[in-house]
C-alpha atoms as a PDB file:
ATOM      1  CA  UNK A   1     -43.304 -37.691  19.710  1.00  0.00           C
ATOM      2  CA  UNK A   2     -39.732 -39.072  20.112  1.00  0.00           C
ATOM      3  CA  UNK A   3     -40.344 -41.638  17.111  1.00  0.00           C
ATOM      4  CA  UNK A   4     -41.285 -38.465  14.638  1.00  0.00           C
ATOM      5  CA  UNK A   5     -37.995 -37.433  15.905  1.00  0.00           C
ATOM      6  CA  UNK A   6     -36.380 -40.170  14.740  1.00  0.00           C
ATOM      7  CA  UNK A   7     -38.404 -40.113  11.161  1.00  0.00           C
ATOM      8  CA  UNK A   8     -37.130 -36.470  10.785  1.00  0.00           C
ATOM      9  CA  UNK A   9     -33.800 -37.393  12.332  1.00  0.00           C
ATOM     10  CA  UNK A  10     -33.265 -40.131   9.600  1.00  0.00           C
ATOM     11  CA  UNK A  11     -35.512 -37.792   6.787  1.00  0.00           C
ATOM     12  CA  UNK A  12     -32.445 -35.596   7.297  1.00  0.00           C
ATOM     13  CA  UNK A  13     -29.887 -38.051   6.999  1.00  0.00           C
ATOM     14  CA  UNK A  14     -31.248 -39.005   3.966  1.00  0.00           C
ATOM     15  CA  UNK A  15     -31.410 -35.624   2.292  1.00  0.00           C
ATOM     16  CA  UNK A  16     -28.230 -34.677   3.402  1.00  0.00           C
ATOM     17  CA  UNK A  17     -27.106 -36.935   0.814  1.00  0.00           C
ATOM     18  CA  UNK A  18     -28.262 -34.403  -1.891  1.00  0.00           C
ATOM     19  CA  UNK A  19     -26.294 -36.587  -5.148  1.00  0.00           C
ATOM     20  CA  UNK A  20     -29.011 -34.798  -7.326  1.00  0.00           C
ATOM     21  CA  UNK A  21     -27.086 -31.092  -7.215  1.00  0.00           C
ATOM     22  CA  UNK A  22     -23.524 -32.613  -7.417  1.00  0.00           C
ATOM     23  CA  UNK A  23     -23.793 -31.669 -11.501  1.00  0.00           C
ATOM     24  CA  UNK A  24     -25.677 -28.469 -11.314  1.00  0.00           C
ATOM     25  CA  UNK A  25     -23.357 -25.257 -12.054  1.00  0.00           C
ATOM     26  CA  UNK A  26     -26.006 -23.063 -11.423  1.00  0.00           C
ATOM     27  CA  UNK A  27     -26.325 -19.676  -9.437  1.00  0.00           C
ATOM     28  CA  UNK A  28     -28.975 -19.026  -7.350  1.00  0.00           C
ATOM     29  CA  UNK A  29     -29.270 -15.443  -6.820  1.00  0.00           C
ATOM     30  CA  UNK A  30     -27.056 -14.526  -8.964  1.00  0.00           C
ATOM     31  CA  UNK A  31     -23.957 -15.492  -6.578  1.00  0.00           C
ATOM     32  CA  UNK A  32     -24.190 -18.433  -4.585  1.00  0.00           C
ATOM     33  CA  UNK A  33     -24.205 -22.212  -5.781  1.00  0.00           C
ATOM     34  CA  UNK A  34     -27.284 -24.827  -5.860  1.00  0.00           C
ATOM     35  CA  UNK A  35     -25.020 -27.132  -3.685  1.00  0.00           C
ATOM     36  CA  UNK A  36     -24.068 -24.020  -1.184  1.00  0.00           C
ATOM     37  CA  UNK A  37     -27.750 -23.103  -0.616  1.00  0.00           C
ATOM     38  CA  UNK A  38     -28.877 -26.577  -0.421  1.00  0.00           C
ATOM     39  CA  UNK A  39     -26.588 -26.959   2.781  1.00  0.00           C
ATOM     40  CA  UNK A  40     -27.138 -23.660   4.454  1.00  0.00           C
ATOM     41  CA  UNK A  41     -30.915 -24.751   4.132  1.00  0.00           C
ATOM     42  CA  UNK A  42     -30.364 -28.060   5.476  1.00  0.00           C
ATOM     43  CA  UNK A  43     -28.309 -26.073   8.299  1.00  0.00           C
ATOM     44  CA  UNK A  44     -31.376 -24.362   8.938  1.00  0.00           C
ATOM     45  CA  UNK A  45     -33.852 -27.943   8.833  1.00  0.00           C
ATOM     46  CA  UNK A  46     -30.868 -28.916  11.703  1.00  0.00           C
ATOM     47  CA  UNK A  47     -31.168 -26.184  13.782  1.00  0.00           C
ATOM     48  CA  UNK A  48     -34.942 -26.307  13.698  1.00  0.00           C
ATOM     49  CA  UNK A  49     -34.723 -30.173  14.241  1.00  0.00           C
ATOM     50  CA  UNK A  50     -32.701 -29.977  17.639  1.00  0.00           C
ATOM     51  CA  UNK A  51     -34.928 -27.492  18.794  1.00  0.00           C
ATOM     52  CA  UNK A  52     -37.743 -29.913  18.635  1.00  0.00           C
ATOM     53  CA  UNK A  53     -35.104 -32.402  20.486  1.00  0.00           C
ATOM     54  CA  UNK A  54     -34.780 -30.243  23.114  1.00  0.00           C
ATOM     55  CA  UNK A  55     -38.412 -29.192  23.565  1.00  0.00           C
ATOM     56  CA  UNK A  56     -40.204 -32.444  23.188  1.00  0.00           C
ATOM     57  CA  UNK A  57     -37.455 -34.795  24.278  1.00  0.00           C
ATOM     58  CA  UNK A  58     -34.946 -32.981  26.609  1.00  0.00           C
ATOM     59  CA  UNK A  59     -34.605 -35.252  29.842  1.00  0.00           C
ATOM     60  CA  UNK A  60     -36.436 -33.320  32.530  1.00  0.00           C
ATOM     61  CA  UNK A  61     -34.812 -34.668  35.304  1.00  0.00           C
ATOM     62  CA  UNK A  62     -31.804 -33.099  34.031  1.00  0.00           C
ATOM     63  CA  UNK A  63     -32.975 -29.471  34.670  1.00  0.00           C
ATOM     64  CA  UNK A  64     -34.607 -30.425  38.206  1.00  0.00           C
ATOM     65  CA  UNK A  65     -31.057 -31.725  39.353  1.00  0.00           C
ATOM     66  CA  UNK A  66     -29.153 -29.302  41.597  1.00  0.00           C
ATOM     67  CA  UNK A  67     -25.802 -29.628  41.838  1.00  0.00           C
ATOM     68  CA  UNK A  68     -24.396 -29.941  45.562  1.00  0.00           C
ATOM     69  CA  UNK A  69     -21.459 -28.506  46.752  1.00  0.00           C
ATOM     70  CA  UNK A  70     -19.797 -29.825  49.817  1.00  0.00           C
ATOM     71  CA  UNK A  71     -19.325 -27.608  52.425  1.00  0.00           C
ATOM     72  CA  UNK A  72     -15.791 -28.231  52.735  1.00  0.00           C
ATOM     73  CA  UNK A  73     -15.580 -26.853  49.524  1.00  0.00           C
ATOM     74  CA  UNK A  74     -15.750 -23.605  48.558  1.00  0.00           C
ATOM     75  CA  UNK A  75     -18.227 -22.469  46.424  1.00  0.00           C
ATOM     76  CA  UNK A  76     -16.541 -21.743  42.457  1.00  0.00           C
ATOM     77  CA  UNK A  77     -13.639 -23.957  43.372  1.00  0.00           C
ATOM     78  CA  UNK A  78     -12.738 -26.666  41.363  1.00  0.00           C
ATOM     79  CA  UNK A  79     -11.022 -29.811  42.774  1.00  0.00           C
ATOM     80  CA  UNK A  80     -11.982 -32.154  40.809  1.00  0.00           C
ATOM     81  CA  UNK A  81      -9.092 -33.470  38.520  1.00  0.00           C
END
């Protein structure tokens, strides 16, 4: 699953590239720009994209870590600088 990941991941790199509306005037709608849509639909393709990275490739170890305080620490302290 993590190479499909990486198709998409470089599928979107690629398309973010759109050269092809650079020239186009148009409204779609009525109100907003080919070029403006075309991004806040690739925003969308993003979003959707990292949530596949973080079901099907989020580190699992990661959530089954717990952090440990020391006890001569109190807990919501931070001492750490």
């Amino acid at each position: 699953m993590k190479w499909v990941l990486g198709l998409l991941t470089v599928a979107l790199i690629v398309v973010h590239q759109d050269f092809w509306n650079w020239d186009k005037i148009s409204a779609i709608g009525g109100f907003l720009p080919v070029g403006l849509w075309y991004h806040a639909l690739f925003c969308v393709a993003a979003s959707v994209l990292l949530g596949l990275f973080v079901r099907f490739a989020w580190p699992a170890h990661l959530e089954s870590a717990e952090r440990e305080i020391p006890a001569s620490q109190p807990a919501g302290s931070n001492h750490d600088h």
